[in-house]
Protein backbone atom coordinates (compact mmCIF):
# COMPACT_ATOMS: atom_id res chain seq x y z
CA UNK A 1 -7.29 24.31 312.78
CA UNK A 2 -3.47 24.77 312.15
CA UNK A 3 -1.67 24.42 315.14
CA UNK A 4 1.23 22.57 316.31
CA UNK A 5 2.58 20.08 314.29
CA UNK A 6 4.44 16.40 314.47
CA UNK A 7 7.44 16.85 311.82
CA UNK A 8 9.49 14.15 312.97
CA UNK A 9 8.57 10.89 313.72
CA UNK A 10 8.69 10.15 317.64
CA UNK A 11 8.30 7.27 319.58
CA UNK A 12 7.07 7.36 322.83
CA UNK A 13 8.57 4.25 324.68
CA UNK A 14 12.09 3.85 325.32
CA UNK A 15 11.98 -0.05 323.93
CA UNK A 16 11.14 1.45 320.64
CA UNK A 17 13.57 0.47 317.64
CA UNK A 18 12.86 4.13 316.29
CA UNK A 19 13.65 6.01 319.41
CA UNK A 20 14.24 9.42 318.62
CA UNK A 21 17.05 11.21 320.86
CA UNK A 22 15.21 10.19 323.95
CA UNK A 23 17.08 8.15 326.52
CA UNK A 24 20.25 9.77 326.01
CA UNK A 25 20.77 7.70 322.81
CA UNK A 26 22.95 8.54 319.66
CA UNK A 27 20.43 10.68 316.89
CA UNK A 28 20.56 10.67 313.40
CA UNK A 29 23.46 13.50 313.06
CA UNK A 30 25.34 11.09 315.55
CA UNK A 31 25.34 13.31 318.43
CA UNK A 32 24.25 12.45 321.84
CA UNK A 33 20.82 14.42 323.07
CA UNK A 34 19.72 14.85 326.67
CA UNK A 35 23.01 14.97 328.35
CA UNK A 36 23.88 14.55 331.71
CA UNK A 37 24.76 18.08 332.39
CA UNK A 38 21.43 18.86 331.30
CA UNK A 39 19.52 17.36 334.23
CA UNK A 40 19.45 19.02 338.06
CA UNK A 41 18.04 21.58 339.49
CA UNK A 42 19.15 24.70 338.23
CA UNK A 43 21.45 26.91 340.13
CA UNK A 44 21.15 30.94 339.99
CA UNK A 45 24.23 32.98 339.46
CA UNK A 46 27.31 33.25 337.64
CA UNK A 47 28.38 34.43 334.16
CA UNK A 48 28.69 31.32 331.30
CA UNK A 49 31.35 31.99 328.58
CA UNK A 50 30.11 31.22 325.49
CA UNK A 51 31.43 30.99 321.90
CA UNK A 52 30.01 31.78 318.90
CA UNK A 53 30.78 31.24 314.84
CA UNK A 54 29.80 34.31 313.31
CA UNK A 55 30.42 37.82 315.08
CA UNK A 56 27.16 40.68 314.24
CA UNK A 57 27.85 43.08 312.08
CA UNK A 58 25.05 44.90 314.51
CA UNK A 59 22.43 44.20 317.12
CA UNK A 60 19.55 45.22 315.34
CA UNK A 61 17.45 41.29 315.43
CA UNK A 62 16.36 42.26 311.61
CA UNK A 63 19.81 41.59 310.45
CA UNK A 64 20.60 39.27 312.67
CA UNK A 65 20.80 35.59 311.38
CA UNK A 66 18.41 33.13 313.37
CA UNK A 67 21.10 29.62 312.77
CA UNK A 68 23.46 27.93 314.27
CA UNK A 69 26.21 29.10 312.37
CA UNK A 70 25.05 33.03 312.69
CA UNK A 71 23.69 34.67 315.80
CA UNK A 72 20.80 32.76 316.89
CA UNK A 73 22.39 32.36 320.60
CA UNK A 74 22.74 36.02 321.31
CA UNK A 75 19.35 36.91 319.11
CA UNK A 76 17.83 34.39 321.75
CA UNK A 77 19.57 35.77 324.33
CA UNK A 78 18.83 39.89 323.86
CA UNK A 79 14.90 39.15 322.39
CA UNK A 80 13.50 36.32 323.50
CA UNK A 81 11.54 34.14 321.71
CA UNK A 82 7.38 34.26 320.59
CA UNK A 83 7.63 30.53 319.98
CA UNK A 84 10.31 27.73 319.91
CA UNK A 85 10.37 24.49 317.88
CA UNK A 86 11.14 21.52 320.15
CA UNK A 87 14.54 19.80 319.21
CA UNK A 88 13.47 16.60 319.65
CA UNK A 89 10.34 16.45 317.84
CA UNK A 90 9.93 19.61 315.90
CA UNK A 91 6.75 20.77 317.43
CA UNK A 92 5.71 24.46 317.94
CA UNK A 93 6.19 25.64 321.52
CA UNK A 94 5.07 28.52 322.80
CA UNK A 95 7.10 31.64 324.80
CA UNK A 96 6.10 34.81 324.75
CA UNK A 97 3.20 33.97 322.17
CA UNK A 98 0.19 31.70 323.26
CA UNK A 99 -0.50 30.56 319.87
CA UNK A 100 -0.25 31.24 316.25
CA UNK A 101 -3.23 29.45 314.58
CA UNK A 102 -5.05 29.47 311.42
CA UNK A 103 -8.63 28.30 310.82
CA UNK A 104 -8.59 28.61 306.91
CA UNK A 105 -5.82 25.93 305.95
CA UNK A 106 -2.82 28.84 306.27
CA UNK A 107 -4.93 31.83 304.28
CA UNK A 108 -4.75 33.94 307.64
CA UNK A 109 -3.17 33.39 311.10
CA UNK A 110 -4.00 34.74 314.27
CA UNK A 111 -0.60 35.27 317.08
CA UNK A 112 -1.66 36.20 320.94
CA UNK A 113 0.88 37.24 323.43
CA UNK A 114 0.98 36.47 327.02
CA UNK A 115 -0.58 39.64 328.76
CA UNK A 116 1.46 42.19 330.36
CA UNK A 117 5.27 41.72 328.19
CA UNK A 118 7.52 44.60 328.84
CA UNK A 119 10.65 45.35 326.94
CA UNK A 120 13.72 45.85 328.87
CA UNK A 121 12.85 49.47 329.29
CA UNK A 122 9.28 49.03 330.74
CA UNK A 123 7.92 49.78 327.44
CA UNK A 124 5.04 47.41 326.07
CA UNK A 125 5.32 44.39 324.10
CA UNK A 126 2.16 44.17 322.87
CA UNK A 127 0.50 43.32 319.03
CA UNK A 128 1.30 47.14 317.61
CA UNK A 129 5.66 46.13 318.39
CA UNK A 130 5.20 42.92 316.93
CA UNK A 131 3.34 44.13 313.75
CA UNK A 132 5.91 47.32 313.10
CA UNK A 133 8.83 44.69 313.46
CA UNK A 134 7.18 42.20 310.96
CA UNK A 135 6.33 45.19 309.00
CA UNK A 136 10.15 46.64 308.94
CA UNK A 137 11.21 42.93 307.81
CA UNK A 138 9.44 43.46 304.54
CA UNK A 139 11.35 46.28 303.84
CA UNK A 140 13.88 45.07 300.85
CA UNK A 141 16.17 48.13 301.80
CA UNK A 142 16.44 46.70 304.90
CA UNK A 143 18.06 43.34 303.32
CA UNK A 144 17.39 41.26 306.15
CA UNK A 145 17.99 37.78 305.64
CA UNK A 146 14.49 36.93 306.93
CA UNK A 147 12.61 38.73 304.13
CA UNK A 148 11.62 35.91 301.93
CA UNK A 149 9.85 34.76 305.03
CA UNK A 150 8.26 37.96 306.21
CA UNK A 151 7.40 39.02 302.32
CA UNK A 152 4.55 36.03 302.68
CA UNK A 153 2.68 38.35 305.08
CA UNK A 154 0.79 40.61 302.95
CA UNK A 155 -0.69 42.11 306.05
CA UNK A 156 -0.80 42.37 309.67
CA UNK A 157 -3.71 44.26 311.41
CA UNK A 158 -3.95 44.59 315.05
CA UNK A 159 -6.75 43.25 316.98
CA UNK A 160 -6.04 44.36 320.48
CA UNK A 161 -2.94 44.54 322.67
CA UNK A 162 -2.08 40.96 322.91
CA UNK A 163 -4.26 39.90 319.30
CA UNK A 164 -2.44 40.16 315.97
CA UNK A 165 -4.39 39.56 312.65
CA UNK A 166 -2.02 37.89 310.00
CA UNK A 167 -3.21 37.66 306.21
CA UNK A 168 -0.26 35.73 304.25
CA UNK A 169 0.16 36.29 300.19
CA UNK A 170 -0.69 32.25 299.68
CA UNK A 171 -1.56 29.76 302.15
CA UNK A 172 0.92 27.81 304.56
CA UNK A 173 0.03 25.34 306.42
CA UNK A 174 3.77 25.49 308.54
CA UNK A 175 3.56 28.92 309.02
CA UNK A 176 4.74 28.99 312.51
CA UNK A 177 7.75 27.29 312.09
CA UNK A 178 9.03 29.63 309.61
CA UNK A 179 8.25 32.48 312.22
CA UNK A 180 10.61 30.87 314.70
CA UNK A 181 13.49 29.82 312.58
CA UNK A 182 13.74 33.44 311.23
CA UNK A 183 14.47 37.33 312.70
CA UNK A 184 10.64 37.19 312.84
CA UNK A 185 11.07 35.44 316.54
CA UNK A 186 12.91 38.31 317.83
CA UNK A 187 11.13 41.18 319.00
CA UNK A 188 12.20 45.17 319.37
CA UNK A 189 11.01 48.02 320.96
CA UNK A 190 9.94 49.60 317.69
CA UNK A 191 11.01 53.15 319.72
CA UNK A 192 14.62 52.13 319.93
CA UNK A 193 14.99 51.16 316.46
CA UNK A 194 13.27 54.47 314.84
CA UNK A 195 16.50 56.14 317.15
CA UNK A 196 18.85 54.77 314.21
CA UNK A 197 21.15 52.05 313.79
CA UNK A 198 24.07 53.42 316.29
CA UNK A 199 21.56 54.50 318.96
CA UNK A 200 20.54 50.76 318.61
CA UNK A 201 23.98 49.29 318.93
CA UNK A 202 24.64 51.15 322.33
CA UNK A 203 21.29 50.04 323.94
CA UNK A 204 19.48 47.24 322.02
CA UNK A 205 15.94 47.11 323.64
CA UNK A 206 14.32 43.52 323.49
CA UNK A 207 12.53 41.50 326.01
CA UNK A 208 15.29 38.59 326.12
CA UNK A 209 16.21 36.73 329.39
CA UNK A 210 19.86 39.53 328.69
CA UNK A 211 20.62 42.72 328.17
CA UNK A 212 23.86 43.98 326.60
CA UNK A 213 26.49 45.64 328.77
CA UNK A 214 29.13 46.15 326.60
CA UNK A 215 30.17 45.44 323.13
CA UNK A 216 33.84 45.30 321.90
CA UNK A 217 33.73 44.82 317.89
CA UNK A 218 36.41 42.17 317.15
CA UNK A 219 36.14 41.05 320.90
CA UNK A 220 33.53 40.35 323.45
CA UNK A 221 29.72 40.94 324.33
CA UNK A 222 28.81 41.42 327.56
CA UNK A 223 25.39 40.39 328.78
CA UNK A 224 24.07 40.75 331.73
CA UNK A 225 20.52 39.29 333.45
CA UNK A 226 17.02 40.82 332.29
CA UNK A 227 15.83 41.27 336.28
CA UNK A 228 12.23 42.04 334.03
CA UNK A 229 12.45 39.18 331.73
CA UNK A 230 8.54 37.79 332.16
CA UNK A 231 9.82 33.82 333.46
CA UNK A 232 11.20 34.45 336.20
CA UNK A 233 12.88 32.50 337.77
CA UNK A 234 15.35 32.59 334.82
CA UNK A 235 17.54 33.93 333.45
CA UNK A 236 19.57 31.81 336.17
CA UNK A 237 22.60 32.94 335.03
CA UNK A 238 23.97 36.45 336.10
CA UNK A 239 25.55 37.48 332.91
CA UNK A 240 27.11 36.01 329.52
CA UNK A 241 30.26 36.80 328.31
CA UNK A 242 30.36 35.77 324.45
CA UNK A 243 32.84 35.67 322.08
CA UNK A 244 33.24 34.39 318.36
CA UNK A 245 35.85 31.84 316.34
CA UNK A 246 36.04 30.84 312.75
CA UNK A 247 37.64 27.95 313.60
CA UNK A 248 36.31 24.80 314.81
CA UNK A 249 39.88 23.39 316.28
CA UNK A 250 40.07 26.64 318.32
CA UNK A 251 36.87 26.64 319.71
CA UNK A 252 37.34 23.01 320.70
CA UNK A 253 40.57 23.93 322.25
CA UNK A 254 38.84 26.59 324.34
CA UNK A 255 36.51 24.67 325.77
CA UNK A 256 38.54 21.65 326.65
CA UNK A 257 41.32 23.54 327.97
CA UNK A 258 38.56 25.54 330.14
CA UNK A 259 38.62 28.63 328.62
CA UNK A 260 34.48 28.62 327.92
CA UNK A 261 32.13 26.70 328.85
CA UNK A 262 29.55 26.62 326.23
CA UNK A 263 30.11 26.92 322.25
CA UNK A 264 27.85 26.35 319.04
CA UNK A 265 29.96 23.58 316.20
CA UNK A 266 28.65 22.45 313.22
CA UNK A 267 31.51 20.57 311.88
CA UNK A 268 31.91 17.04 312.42
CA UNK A 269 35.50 16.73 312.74
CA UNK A 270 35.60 19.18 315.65
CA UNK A 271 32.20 17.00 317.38
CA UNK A 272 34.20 14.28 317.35
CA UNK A 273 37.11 15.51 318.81
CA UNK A 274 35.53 16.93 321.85
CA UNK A 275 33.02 14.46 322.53
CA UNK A 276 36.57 12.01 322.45
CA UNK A 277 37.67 15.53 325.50
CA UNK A 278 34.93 14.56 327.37
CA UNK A 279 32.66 17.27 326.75
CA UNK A 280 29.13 17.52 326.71
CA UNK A 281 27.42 16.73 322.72
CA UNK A 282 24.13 18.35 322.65
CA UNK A 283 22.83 17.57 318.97
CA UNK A 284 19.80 18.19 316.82
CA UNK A 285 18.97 15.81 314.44
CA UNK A 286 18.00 17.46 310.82
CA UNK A 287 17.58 16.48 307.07
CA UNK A 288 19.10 17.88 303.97
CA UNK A 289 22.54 19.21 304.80
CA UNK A 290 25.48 20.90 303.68
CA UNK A 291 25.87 20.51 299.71
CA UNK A 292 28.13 21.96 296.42
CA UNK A 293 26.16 24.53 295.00
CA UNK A 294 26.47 24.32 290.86
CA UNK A 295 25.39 27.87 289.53
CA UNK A 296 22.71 26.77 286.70
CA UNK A 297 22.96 30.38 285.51
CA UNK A 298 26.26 30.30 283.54
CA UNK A 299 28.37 27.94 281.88
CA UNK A 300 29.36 25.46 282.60
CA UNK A 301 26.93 24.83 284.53
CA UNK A 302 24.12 25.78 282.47
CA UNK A 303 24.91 22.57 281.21
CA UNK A 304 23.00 19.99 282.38
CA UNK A 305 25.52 17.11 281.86
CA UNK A 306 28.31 19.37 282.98
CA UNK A 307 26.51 19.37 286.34
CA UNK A 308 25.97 15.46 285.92
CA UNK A 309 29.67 14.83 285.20
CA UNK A 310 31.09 16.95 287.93
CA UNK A 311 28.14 15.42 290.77
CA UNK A 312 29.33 11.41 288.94
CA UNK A 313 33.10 12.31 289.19
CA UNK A 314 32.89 13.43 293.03
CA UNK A 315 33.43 10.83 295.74
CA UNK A 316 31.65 11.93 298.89
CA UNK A 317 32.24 9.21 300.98
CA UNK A 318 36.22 10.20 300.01
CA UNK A 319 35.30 14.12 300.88
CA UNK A 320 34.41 12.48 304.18
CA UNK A 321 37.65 11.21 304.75
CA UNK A 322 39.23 14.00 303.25
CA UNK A 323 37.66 17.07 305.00
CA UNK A 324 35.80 15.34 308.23
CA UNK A 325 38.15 12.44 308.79
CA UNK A 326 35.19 10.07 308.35
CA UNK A 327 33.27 11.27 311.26
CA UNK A 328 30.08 13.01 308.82
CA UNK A 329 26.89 11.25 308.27
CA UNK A 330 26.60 11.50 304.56
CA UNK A 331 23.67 12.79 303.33
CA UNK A 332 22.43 10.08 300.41
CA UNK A 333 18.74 10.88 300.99
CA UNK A 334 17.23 14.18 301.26
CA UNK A 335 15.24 12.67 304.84
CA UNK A 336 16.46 11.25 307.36
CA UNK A 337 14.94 7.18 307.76
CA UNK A 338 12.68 8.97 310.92
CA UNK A 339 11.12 11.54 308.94
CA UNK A 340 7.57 10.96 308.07
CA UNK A 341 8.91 12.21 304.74
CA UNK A 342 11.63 9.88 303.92
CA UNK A 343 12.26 8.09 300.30
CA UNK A 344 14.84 6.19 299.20
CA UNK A 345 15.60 8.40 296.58
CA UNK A 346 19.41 8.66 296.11
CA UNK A 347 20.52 11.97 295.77
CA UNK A 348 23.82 11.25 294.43
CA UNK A 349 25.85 8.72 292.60
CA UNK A 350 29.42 7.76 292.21
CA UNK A 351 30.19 6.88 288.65
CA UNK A 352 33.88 7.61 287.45
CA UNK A 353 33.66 6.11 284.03
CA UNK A 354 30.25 7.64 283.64
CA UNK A 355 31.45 11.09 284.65
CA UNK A 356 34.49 11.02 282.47
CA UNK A 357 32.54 9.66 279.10
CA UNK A 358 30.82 12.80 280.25
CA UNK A 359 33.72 15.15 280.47
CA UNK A 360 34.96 13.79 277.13
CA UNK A 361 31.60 14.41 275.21
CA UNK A 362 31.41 18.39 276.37
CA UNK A 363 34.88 18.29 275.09
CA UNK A 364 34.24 16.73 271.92
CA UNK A 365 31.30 19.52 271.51
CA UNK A 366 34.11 22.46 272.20
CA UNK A 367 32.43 22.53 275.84
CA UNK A 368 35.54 21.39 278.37
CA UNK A 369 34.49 21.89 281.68
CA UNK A 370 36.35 24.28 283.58
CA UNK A 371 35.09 26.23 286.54
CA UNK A 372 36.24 27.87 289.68
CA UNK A 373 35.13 27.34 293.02
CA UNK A 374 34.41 29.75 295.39
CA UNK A 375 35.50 29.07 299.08
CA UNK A 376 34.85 30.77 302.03
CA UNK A 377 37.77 30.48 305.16
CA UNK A 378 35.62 27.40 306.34
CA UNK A 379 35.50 25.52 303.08
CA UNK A 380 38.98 25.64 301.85
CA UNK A 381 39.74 21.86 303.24
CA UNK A 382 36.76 21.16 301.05
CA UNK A 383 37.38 22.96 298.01
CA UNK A 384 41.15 21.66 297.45
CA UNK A 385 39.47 17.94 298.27
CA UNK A 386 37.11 18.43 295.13
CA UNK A 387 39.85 19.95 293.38
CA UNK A 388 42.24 16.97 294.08
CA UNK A 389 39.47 14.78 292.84
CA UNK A 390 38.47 16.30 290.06
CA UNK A 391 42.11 16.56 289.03
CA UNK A 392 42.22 13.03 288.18
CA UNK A 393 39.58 12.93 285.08
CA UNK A 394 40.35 14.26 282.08
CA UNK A 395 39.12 17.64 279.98
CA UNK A 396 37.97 19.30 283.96
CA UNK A 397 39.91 22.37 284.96
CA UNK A 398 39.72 23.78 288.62
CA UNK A 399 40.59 26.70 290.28
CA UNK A 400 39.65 27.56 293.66
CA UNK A 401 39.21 31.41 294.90
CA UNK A 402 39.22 31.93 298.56
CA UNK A 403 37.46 35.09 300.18
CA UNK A 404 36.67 36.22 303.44
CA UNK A 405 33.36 35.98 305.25
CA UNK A 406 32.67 40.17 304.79
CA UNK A 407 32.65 39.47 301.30
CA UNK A 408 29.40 36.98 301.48
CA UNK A 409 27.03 39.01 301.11
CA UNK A 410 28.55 40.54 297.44
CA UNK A 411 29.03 36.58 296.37
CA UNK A 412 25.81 35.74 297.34
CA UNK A 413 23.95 38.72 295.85
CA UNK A 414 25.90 39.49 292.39
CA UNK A 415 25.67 35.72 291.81
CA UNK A 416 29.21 35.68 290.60
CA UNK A 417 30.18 32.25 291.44
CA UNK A 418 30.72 29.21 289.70
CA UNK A 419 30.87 26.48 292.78
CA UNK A 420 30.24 27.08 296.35
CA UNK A 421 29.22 25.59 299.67
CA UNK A 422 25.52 26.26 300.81
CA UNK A 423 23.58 24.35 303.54
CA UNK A 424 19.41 23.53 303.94
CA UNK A 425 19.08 21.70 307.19
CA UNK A 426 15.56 20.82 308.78
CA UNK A 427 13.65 19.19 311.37
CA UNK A 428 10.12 20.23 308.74
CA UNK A 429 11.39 21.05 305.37
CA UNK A 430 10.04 24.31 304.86
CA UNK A 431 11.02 26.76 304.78
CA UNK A 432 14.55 25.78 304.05
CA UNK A 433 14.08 23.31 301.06
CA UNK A 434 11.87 26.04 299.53
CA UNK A 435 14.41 28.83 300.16
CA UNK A 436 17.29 26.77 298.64
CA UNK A 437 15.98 25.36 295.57
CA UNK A 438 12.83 27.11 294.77
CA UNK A 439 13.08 29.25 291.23
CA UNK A 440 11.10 32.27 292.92
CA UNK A 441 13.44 32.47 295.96
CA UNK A 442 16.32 35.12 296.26
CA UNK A 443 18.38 32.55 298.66
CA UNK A 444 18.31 29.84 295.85
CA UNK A 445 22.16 29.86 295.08
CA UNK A 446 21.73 27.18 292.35
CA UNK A 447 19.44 29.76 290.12
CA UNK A 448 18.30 26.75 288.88
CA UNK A 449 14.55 26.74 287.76
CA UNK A 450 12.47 23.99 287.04
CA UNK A 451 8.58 24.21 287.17
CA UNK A 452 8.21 20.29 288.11
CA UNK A 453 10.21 21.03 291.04
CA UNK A 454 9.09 24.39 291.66
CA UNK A 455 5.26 22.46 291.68
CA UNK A 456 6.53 19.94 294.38
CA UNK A 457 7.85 22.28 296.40
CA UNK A 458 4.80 24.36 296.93
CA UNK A 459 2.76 21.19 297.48
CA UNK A 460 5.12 20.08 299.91
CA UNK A 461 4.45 23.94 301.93
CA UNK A 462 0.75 23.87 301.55
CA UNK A 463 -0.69 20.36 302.12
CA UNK A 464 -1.72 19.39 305.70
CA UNK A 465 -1.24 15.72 305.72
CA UNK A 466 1.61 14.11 305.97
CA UNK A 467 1.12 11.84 303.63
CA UNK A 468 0.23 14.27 301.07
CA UNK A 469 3.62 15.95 302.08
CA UNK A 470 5.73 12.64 301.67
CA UNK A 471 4.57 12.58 298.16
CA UNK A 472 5.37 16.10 296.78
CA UNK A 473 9.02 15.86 298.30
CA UNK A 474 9.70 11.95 296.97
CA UNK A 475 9.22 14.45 293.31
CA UNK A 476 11.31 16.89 295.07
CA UNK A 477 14.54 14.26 295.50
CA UNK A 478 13.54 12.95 291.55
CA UNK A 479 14.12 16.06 290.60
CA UNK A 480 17.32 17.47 292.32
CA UNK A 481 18.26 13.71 292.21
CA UNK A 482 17.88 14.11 287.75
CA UNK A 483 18.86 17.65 287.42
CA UNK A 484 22.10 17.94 289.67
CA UNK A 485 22.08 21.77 290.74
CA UNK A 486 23.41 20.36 294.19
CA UNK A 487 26.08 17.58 295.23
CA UNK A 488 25.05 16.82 299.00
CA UNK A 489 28.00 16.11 300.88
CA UNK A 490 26.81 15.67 304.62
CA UNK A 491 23.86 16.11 307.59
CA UNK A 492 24.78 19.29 308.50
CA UNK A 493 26.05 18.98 312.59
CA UNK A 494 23.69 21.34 314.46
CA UNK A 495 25.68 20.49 318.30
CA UNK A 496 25.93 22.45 321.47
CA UNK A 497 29.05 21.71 323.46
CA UNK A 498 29.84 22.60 326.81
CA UNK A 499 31.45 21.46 330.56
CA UNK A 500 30.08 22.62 333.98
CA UNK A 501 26.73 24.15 331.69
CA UNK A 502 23.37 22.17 332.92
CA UNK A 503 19.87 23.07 331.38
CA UNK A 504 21.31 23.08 327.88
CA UNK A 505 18.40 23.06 325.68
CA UNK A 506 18.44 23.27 321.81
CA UNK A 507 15.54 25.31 319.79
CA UNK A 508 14.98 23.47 315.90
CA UNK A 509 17.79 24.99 314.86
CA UNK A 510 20.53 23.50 317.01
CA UNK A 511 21.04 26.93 319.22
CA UNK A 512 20.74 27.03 322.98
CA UNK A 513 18.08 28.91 324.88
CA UNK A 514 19.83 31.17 327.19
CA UNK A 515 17.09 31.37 329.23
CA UNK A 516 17.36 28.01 330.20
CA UNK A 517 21.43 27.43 330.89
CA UNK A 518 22.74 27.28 334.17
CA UNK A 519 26.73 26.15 336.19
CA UNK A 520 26.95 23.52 338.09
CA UNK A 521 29.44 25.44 340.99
């Protein structure tokens, strides 16, 4: 039977040479787990103020993005969650599910629900919401970023109130994991959202620890306690009053200077900084990380050694410097050393004659490289860094074009991009390796497709041992490793800061549980 799963390593004992974020020790993304604001017995009341990265476009938790860097915070907040992975060791906990098991190696699944769930209207949650929200995610009109994920359900039958049948288009052994990393966690009443998308917005109905109060578009949400939510005790909080910045100096400047006490970072820079403030460095260590997409659809980089000479000429250790002031853990391996998956596969090498013998041969073949790279507000430091690099070989021309964050969704889709920033970070690899570099996924920015890698991947999804697993992605890091579609820069920083904020506890994704946050008055 398919249940939870070990997808880190984890040692027990706090002697261990491997110890995994345990005893308050540094992880492998260099932040600090378990800290000492986390510990106490929580205290009811008050309202946290808490910062976010990305502002919603709306509530509705289909188009809501379950990461750090989108709105996983106040999706967690306003829904709830049917299952959690654990931060530390990447198994499947339970919430408002019981379990989500297979007995057929990942064919079918079966989810049960705690008895009795209400929505924040005294509506049921029961297996009929759950299967018209998984239902709705499948809708491609819908364009929710979680419908590669729900797409693998081919159907969901219901059983009885708190049963839900699951039948998936190919088997997957991780299944649950991929439910709680994605909009498939978060749970409607299925009335509210047949009212229309404005009717939602006024009066989201979910089962989360919150419910909204007020929402100012280009200002604040106001949240106040779910006196239903089904844990009681918590929420211990009263309310949450959350607000969003762009950019990282400002949010660490809010919360050292008082102004919040709780935000979401994911750059390293701005870690550092406020761990150096005094605040509290809640991290979540992952593998992969935050890389320079090479579009393998167009030239030049249709090219294969125009995306070897560009991934030879670039310096990451430099780009460190350069855009994190040394303070990222480059990502040279696609696994961390304490994943049960890691090789020593190196993803990238530094080779400046090699990449300008390179540069000179497209030339000589009426191939120059030129290309432009496309920045969002976020990545300019990074863009003019490659630029400046680049700038020193010969026969490579670059341009940079910055656009705003509204416009990510027409980059992404038309494809029109050259060179951009994308991220797959991961306690288990799937589903984000397999969403990023997989030919049949629509989130694969590199467009690249290779059937050798494609092969890998899907072993890597479908076997049950880990051994099995370690295998199909050491062919995964050959490949990227010998094709180039990606230059890995850095772990991506999944970190929770705060001051004053105990009970701060991370899901596998890096974002707090609201649920669980409480101030020490």
């Amino acid at each position: 039977m398919i249940r939870n799963r070990r997808v880190l390593a984890v040692v027990a004992s706090c002697c261990a040479a491997l110890l995994l974020a345990a005893c308050s020790s540094k992880s492998d993304t260099g932040g600090v787990a378990g800290g000492a604001q986390s510990s106490g017995k929580p205290v009811q009341g008050g309202t946290l103020r808490a910062i976010e990265i990305s502002e919603p476009r709306n509530l509705d938790p289909a188009l809501l993005q379950n990461s750090l860097q989108g709105t996983a915070f106040l999706g967690n907040a306003l829904y709830g969650n049917l299952m959690v992975t654990n931060e530390k060791t990447g198994a499947l906990e339970y919430r408002m599910a019981t379990d989500f098991s297979s007995t057929d190696g990942g064919s079918t699944y079966t989810l049960k629900l705690k008895a009795g769930l209400k929505f924040s209207d005294g509506s049921a949650l029961d297996a009929a919401a759950v299967k018209y929200d998984w239902d709705r995610l499948r809708d491609a009109k819908l364009a929710s970023d979680s419908l590669p994920y729900a797409s693998v359900v081919k159907s969901a039958t219901v059983v009885d109130a708190t049963t839900l049948k699951v039948t998936l288009t190919r088997p997957t052994a991780l299944y649950g994991e991929q439910v709680a990393s994605t909009a498939m966690n978060w749970i409607a009443s299925p009335a509210a959202l047949k009212k229309g998308e404005s009717s939602f917005d006024k009066a989201p109905v979910g089962a989360g620890p919150f419910n909204l109060k007020s929402w100012t578009r280009g200002g604040a949400l106001s949240l106040v306690k779910n006196t239903t939510y089904y844990d009681a005790p918590k929420p211990y909080l009263d309310g949450i009053t959350l607000t969003t910045s762009t950019d990282p100096q400002q949010r660490v400047n809010t919360l050292s200077s008082g102004g919040a006490d709780l935000g979401v970072e994911v750059d390293w820079e701005a870690v550092a900084k406020a761990k150096a403030a005094g605040l509290t460095a809640e991290s979540v260590p992952s593998g992969g990380g935050r890389f320079l997409t090479l579009n393998a659809s167009r030239a030049p980089f249709d090219n294969l050694k125009a995306r070897q000479a560009v991934s030879e000429a670039i310096d990451v250790d430099a780009l460190n410097a350069a855009v994190y002031d040394g303070k990222a853990v480059v990502a040279d391996t696609l696994f961390p050393k304490k994943s049960p998956y890691y090789n020593d596969v190196a993803l990238h090498t530094y080779d400046k004659a090699g990449a300008q013998k390179l540069f000179d041969e497209l030339a000589a073949e009426g191939k120059p490289v030129s290309f432009t790279f496309t920045a969002f507000p976020t990545d300019k430091a990074l863009a003019e860094a490659v630029q400046s690099q680049l700038s020193a070989y010969k026969n490579v021309t670059v341009k940079i074009n910055t656009v705003d964050w509204s416009e990510s969704g027409k980059v992404y889709g038309q494809k029109q991009y050259d060179m951009l920033t994308s991220t797959a970070f991961f306690l288990d690899p799937e589903p984000a390796l397999s969403a990023a570099f997989s030919s049949k996924s629509p989130r694969n920015a590199t467009l690249l497709a290779d059937a050798q890698l494609d092969a890998a991947l899907a072993k890597g999804a479908s076997a049950s041992s880990d051994t099995a697993r370690a295998a199909a992605y050491k062919t995964v890091s050959e490949r990227l490793a010998a094709l180039d579609p990606a230059v890995f820069i850095a772990r991506t920083s999944q970190t929770a800061l705060s001051k004053g904020v105990g009970g701060v506890a991370l899901d596998g994704s890096g974002s707090p549980l609201p649920a669980e946050l409480w101030l020490n008055k």
